[in-house]
N, C-alpha and C. Protein backbone atom coordinates (compact mmCIF):
# COMPACT_ATOMS: atom_id res chain seq x y z
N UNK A 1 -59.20 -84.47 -9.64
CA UNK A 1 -58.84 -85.78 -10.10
C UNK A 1 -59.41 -86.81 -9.15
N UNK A 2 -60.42 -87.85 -9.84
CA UNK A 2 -60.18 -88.79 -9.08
C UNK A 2 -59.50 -90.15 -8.21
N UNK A 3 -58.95 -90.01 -7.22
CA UNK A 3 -58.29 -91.32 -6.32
C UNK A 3 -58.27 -92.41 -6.89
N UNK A 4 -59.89 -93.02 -7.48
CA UNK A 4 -59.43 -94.28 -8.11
C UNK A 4 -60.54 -94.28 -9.32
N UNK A 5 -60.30 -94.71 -10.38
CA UNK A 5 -61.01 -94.62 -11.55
C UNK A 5 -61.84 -95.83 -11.50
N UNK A 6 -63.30 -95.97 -11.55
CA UNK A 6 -63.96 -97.16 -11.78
C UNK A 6 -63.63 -98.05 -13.16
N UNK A 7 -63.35 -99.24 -13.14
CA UNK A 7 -63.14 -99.78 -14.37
C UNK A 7 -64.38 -99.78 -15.74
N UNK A 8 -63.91 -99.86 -16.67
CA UNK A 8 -64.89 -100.13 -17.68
C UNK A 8 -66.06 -101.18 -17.33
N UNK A 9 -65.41 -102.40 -16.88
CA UNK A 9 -66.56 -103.58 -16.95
C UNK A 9 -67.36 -103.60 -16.22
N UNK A 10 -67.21 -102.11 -15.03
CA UNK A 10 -68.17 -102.13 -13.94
C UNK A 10 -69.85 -101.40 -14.20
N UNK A 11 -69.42 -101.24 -15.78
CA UNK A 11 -70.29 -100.14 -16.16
C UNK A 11 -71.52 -100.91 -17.14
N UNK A 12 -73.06 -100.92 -16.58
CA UNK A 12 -73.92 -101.21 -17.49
C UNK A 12 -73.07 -101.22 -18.78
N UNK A 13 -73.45 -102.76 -19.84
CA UNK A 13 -73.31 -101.94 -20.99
C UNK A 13 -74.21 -101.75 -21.66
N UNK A 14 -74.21 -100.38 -22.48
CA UNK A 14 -75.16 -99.91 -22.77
C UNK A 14 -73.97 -99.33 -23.92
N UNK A 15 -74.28 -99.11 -25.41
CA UNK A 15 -73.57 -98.67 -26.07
C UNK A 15 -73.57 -96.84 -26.13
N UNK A 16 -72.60 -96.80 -26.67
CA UNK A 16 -72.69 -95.09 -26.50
C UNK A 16 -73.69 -94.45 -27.34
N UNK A 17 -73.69 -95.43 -28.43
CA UNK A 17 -75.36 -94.81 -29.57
C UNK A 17 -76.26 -95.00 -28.89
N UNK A 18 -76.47 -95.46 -27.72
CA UNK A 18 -77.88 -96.41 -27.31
C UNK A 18 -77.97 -94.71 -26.05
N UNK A 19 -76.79 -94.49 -25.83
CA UNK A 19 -76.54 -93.31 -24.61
C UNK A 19 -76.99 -92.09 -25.13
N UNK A 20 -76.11 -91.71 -26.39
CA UNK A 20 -76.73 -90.56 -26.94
C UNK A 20 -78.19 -90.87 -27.71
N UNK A 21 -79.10 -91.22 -28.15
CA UNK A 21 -79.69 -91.36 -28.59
C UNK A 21 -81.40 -91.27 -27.38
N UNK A 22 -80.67 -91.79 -26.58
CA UNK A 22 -81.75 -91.35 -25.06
C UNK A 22 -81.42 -89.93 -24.79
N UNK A 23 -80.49 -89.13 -24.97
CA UNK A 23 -80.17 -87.50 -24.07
C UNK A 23 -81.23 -86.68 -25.05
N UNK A 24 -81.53 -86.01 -24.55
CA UNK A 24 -82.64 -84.72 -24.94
C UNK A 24 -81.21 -84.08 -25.98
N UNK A 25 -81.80 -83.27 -26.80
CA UNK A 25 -81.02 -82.12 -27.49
C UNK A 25 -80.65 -81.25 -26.53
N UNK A 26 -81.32 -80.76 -25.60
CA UNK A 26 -80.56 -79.61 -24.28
C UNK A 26 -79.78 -80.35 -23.67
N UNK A 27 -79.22 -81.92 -23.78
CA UNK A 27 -78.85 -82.29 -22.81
C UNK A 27 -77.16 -82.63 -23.48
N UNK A 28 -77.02 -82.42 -24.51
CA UNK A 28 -76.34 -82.98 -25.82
C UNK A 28 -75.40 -81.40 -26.49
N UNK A 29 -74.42 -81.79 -26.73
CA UNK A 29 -73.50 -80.69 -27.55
C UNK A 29 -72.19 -81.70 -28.43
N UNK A 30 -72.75 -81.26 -29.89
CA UNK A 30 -71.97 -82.30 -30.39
C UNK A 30 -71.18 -80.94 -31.49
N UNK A 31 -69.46 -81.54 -31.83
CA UNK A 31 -68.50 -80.49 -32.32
C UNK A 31 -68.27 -81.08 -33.21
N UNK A 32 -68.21 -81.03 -34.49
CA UNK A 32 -67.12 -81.70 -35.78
C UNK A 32 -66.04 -81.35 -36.00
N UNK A 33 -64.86 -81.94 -35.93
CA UNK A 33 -63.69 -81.82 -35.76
C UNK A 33 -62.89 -82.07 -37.14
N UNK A 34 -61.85 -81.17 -37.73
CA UNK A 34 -60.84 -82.40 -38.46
C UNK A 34 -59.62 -82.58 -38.08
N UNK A 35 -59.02 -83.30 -39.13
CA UNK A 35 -57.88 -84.41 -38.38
C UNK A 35 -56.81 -83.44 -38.43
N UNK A 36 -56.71 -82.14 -37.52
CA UNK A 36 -55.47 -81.40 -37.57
C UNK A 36 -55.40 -81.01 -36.10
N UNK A 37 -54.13 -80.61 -35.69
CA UNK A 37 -53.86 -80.24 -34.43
C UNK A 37 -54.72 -79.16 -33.82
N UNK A 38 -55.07 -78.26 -34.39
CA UNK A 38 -55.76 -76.93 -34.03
C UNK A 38 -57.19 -77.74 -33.54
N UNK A 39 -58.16 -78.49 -33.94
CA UNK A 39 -58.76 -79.09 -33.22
C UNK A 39 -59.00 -79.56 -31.72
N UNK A 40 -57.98 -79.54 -31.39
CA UNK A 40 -57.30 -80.05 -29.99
C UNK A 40 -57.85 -79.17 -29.13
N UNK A 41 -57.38 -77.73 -29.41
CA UNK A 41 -57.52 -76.50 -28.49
C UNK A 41 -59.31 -76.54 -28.98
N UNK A 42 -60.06 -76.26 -30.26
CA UNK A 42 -61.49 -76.64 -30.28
C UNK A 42 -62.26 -77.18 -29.27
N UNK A 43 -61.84 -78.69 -29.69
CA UNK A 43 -62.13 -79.42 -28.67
C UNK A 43 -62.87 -79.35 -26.66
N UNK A 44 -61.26 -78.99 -26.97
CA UNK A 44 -60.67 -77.99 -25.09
C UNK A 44 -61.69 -76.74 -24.78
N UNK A 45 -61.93 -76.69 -25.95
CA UNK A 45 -63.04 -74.65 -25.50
C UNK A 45 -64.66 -75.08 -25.70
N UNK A 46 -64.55 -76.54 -26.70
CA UNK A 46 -66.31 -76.69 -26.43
C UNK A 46 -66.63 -77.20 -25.07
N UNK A 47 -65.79 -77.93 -24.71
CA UNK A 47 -65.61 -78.86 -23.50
C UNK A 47 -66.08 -77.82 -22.36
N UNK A 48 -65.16 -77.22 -22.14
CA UNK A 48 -65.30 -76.15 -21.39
C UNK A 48 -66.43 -75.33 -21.15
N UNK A 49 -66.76 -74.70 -22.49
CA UNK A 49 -67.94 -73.89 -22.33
C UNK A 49 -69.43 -74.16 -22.40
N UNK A 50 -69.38 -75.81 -22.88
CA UNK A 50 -70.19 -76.49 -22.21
C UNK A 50 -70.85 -76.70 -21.07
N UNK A 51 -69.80 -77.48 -20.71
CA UNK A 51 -69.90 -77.64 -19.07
C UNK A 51 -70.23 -76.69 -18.00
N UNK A 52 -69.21 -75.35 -18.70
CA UNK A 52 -70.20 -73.89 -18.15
C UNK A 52 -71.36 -74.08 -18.56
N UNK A 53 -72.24 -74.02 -19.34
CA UNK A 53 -73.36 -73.69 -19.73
C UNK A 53 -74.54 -74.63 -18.92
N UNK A 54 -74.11 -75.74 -18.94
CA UNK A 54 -74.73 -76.69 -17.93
C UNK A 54 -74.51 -76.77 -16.55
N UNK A 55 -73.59 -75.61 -15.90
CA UNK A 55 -73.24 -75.19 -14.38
C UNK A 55 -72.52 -76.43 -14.00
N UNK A 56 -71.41 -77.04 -14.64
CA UNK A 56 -70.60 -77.95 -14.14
C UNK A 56 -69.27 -77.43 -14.32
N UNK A 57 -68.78 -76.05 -14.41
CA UNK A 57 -67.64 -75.98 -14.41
C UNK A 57 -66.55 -76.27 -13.52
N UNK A 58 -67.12 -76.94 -12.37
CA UNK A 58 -65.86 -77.51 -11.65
C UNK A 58 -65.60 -78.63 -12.48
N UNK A 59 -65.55 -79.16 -13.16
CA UNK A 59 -65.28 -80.44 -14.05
C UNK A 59 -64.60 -80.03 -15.15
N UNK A 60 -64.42 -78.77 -15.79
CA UNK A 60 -64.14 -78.36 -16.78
C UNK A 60 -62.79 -78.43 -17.17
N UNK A 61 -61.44 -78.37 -15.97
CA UNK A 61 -60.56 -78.58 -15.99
C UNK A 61 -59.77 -80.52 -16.44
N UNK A 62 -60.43 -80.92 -15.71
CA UNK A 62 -60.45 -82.54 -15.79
C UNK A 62 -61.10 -82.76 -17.23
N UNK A 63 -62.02 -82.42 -17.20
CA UNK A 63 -62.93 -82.88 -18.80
C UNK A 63 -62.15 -82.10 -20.01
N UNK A 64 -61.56 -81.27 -19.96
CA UNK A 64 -60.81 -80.71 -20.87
C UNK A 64 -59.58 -81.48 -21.13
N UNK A 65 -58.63 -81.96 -19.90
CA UNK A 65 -57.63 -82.32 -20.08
C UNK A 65 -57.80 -83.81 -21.26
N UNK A 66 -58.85 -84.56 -20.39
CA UNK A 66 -59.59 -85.76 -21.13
C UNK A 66 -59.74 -85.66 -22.25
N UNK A 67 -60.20 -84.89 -23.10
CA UNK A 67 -60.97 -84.60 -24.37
C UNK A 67 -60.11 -83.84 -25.23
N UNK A 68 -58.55 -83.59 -24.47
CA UNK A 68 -57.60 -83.03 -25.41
C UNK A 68 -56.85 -84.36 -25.59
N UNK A 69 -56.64 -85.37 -24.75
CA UNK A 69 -56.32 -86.89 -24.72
C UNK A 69 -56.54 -87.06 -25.92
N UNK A 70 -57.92 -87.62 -25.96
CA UNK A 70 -59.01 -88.13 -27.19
C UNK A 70 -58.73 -88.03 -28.09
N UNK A 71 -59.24 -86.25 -28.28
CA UNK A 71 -58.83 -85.83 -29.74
C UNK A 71 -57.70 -85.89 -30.18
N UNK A 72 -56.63 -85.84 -29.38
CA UNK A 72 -55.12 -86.06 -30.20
C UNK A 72 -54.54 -87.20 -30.34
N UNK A 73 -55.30 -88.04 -29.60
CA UNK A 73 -55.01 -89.63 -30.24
C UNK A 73 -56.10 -89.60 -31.64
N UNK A 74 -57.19 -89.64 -31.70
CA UNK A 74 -58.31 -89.51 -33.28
C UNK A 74 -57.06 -88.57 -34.39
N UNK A 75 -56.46 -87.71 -34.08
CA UNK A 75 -55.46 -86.96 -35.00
C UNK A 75 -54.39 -87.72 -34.99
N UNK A 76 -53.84 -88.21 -33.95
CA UNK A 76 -52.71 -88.83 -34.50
C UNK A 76 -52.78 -90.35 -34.83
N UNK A 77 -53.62 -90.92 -34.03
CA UNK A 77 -53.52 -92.31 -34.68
C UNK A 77 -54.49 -93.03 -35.15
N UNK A 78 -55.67 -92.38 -35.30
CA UNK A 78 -56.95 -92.65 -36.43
C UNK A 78 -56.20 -93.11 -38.12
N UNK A 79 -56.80 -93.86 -38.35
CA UNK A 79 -56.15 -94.20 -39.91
C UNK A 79 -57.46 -94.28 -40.61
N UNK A 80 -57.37 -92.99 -41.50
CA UNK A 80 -58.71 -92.51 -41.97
C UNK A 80 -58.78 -93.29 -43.43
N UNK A 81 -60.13 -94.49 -43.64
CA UNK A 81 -59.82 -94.39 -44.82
C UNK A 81 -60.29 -93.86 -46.20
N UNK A 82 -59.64 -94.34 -47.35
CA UNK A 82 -59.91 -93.47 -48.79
C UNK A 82 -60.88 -93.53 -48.96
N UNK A 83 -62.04 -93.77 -48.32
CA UNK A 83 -63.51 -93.44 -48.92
C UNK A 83 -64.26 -92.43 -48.06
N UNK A 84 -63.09 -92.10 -46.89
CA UNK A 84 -63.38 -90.60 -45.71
C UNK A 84 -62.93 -89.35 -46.40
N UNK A 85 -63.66 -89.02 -46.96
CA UNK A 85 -63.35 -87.67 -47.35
C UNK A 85 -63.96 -86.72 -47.36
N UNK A 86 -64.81 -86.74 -45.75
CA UNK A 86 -65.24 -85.74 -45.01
C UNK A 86 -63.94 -84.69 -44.38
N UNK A 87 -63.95 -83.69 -44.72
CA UNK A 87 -63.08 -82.41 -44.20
C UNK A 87 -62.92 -82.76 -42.73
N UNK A 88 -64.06 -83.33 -41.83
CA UNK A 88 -64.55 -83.23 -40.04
C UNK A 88 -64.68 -84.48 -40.00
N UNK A 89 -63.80 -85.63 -39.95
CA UNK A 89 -64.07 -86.59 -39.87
C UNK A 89 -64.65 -87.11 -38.02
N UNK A 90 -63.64 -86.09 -37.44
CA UNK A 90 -63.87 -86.81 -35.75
C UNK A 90 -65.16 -85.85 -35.13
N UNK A 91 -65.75 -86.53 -34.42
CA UNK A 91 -66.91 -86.12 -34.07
C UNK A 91 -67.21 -85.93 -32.34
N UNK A 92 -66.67 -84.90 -31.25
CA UNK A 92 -66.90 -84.53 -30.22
C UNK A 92 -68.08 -84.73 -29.73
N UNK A 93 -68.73 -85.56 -28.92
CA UNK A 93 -70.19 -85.33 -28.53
C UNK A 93 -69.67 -84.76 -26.52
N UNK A 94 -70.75 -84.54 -26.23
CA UNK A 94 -70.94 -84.30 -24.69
C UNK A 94 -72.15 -84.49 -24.23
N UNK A 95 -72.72 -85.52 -23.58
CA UNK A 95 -74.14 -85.56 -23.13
C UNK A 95 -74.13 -86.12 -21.47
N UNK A 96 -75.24 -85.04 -21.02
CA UNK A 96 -75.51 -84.94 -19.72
C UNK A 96 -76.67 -86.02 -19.14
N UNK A 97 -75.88 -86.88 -18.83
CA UNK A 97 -76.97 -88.16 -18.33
C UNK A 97 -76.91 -88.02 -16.64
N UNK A 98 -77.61 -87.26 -16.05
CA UNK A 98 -77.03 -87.16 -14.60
C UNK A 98 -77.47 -88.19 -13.92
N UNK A 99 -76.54 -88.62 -13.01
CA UNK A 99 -75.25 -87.75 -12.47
C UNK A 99 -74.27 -87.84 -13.40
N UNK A 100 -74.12 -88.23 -14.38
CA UNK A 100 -73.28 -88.39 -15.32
C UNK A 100 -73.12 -87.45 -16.54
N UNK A 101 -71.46 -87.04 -16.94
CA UNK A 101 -71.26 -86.72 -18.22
C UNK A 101 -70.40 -87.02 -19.04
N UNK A 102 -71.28 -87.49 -20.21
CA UNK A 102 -70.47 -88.60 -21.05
C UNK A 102 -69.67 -87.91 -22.47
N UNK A 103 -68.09 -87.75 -22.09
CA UNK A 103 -67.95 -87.41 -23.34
C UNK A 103 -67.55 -88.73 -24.42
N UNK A 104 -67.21 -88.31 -25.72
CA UNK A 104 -67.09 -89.21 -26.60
C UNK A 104 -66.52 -88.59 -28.34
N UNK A 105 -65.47 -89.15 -28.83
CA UNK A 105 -64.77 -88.37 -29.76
C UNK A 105 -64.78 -89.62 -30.65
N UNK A 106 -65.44 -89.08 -31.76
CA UNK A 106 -65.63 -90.58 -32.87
C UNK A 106 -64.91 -90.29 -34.23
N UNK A 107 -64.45 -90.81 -34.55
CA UNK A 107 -63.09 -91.05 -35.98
C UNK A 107 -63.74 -92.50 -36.44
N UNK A 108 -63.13 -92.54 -37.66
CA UNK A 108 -63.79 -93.15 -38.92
C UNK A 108 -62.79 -94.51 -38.46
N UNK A 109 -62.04 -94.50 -37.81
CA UNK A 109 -61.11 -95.62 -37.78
C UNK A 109 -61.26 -96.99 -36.97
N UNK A 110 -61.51 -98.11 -37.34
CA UNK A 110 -61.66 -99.40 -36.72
C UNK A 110 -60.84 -100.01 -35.61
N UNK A 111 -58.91 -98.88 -36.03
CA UNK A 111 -58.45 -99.59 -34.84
C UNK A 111 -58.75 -99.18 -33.30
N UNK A 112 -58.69 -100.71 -32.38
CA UNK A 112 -58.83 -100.45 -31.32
C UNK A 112 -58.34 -99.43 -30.13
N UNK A 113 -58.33 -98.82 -29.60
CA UNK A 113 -57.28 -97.73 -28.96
C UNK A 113 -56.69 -98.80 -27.54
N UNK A 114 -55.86 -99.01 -27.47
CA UNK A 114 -54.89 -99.78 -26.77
C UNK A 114 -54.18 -99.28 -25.70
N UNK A 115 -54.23 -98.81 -24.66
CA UNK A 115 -53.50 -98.58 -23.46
C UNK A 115 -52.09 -99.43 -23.42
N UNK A 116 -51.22 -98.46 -23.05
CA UNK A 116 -49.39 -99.11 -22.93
C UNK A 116 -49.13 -98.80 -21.52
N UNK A 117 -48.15 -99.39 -21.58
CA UNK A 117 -47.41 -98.54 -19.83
C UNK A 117 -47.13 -97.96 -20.30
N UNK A 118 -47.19 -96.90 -19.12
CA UNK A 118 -47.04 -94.64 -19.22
C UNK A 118 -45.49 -94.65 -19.27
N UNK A 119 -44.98 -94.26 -20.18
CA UNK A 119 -43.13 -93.94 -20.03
C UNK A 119 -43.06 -92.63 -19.33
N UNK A 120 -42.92 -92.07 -17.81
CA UNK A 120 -43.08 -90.54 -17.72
C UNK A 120 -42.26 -89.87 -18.25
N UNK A 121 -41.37 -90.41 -19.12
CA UNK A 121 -40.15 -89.57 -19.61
C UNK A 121 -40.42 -89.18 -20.93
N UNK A 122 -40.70 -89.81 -21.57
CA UNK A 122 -41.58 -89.80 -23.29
C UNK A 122 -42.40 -88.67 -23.37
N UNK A 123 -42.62 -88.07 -24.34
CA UNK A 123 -43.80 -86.86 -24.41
C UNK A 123 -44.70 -87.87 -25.21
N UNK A 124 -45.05 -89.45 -25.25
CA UNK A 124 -46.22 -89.84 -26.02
C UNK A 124 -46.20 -90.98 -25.06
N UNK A 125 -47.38 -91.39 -25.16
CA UNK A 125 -47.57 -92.99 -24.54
C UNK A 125 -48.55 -92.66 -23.21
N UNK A 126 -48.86 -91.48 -23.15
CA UNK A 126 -49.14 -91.49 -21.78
C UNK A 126 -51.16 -90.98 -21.36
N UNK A 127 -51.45 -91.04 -22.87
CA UNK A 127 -52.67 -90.60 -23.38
C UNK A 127 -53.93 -91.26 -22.56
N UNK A 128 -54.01 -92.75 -22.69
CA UNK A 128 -55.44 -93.43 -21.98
C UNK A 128 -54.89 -93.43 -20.25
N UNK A 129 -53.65 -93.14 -20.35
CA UNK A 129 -53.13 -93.35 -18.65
C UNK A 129 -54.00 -92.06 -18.15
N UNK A 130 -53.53 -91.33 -19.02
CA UNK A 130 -54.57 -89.83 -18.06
C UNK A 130 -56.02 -89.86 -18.23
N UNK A 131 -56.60 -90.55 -19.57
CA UNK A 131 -58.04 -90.56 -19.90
C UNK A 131 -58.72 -91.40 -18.37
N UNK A 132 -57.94 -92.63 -18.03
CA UNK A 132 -58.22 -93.88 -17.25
C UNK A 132 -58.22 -92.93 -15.81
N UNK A 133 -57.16 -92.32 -15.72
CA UNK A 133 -57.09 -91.25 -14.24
C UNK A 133 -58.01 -90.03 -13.77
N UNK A 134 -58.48 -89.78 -14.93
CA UNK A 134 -59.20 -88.29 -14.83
C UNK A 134 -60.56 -88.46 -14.69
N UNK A 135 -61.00 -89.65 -15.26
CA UNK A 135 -62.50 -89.94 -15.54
C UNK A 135 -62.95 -91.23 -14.34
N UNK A 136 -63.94 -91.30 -14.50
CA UNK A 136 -64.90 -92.24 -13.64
C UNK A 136 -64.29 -93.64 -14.58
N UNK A 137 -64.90 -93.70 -16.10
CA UNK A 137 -64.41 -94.94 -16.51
C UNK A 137 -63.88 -94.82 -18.04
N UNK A 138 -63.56 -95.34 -18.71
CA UNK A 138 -63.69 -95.00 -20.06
C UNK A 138 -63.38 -96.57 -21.09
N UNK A 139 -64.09 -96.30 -22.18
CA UNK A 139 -64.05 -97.62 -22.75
C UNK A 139 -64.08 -97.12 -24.55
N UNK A 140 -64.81 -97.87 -25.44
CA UNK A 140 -64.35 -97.46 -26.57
C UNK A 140 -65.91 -98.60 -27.10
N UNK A 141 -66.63 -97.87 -28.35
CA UNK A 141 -67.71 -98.80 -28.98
C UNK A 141 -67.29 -98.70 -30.40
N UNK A 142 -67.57 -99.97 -31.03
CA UNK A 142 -67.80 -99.92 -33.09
C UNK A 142 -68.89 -99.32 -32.77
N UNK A 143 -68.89 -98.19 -33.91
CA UNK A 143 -70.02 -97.56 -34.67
C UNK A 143 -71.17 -98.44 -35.71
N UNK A 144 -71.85 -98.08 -35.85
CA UNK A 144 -72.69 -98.68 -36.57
C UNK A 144 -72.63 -98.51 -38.08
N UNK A 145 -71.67 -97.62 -38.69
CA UNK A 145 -71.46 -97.28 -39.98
C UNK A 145 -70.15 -97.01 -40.04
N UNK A 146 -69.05 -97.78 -39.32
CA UNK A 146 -67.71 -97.92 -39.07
C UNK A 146 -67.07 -97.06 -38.51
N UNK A 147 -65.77 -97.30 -38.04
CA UNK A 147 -65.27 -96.39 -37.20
C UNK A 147 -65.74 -96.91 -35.80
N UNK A 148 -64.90 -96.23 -35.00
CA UNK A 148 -65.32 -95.84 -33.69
C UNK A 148 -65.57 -94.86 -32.25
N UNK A 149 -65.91 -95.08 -31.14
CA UNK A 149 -66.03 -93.64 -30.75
C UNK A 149 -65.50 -94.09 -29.23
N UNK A 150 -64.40 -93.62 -28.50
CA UNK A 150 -64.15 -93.50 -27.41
C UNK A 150 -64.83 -92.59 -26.47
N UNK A 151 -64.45 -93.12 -25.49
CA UNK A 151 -65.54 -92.59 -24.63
C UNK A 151 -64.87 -91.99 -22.65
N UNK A 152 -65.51 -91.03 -22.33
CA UNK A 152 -64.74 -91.16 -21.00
C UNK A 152 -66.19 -91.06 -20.22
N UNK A 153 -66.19 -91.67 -18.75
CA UNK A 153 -67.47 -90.83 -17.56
C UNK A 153 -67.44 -89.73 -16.87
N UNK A 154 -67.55 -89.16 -16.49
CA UNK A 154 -67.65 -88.13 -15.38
C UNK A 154 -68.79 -87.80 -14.45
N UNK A 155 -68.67 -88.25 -13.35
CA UNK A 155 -69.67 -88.27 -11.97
C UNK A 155 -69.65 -86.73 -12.26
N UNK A 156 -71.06 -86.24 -11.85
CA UNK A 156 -71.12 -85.06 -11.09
C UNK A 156 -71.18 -84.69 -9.78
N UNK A 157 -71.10 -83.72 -9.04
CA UNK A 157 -71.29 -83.58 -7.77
C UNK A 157 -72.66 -83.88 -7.16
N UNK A 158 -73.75 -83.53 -8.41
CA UNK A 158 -75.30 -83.13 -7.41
C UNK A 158 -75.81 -84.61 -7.72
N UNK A 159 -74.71 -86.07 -7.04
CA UNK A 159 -75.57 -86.92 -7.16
C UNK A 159 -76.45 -87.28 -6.45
């Protein structure tokens, strides 16, 4: 975990289409997800065996926790609408921009994702508090064909 999370605004902006769209295909692992809980654990095992595959598994623990965040906010509070009637609406990407790895979980939904104060007593509310803690930075872009895609950073070691 990192000590202190860099803020969003400290970060070039550069949109996340503009991010993936520069990564090589070797550099890139993208998952289609749908809007059900079992996804979650998905999610958690591409994450993972990713990051193995690209020899970053010290990150795998942190980036997992992150990307189970994500996806279970896109499941629970994505508001998909009646003209989504894709089975996989949320869309997992992972791309290796080193020193950086950028994940990003995209749902069809316009609303903004909103950070609350963390209730530690609540089993909900406490979702971007850990995304904001675990990661370098994290922020959120409109898509270009609606919807949107949150996003977290992750420094690597071999900077």
């Amino acid at each position: 975990m990192l000590e202190k999370p860099m803020p969003s605004a400290q970060l070039p902006r550069r949109s996340v289409g503009e991010l993936l769209r520069s990564a090589s295909a070797a550099d890139t692992a993208i998952c289609p997800l749908g809007p059900q809980a079992d996804s979650v654990k998905t999610a958690r095992d591409v994450t993972r065996s990713t990051l193995d595959e690209w020899g970053l598994s010290e990150l795998g623990d942190d980036a997992a926790l992150v990307v189970s965040e994500l996806v279970t906010n896109a499941v629970r509070y994505a508001l998909y609408p009646d003209e989504v009637r894709d089975e996989q609406p949320i869309t997992l990407t992972l791309v290796r921009l080193s020193p950086d790895i950028l994940l990003s979980v995209a749902d069809p939904s316009d609303e903004v994702p909103t950070p609350k104060e963390p209730d530690f007593i609540s089993e909900h509310g406490r979702g971007l508090y850990i995304v904001e803690t675990y990661s370098q930075a994290w922020g959120w872009d409109a898509l270009d064909d609606g919807g949107k895609a949150v996003w977290a950073l992750f420094r690597t070691s071999d900077d």
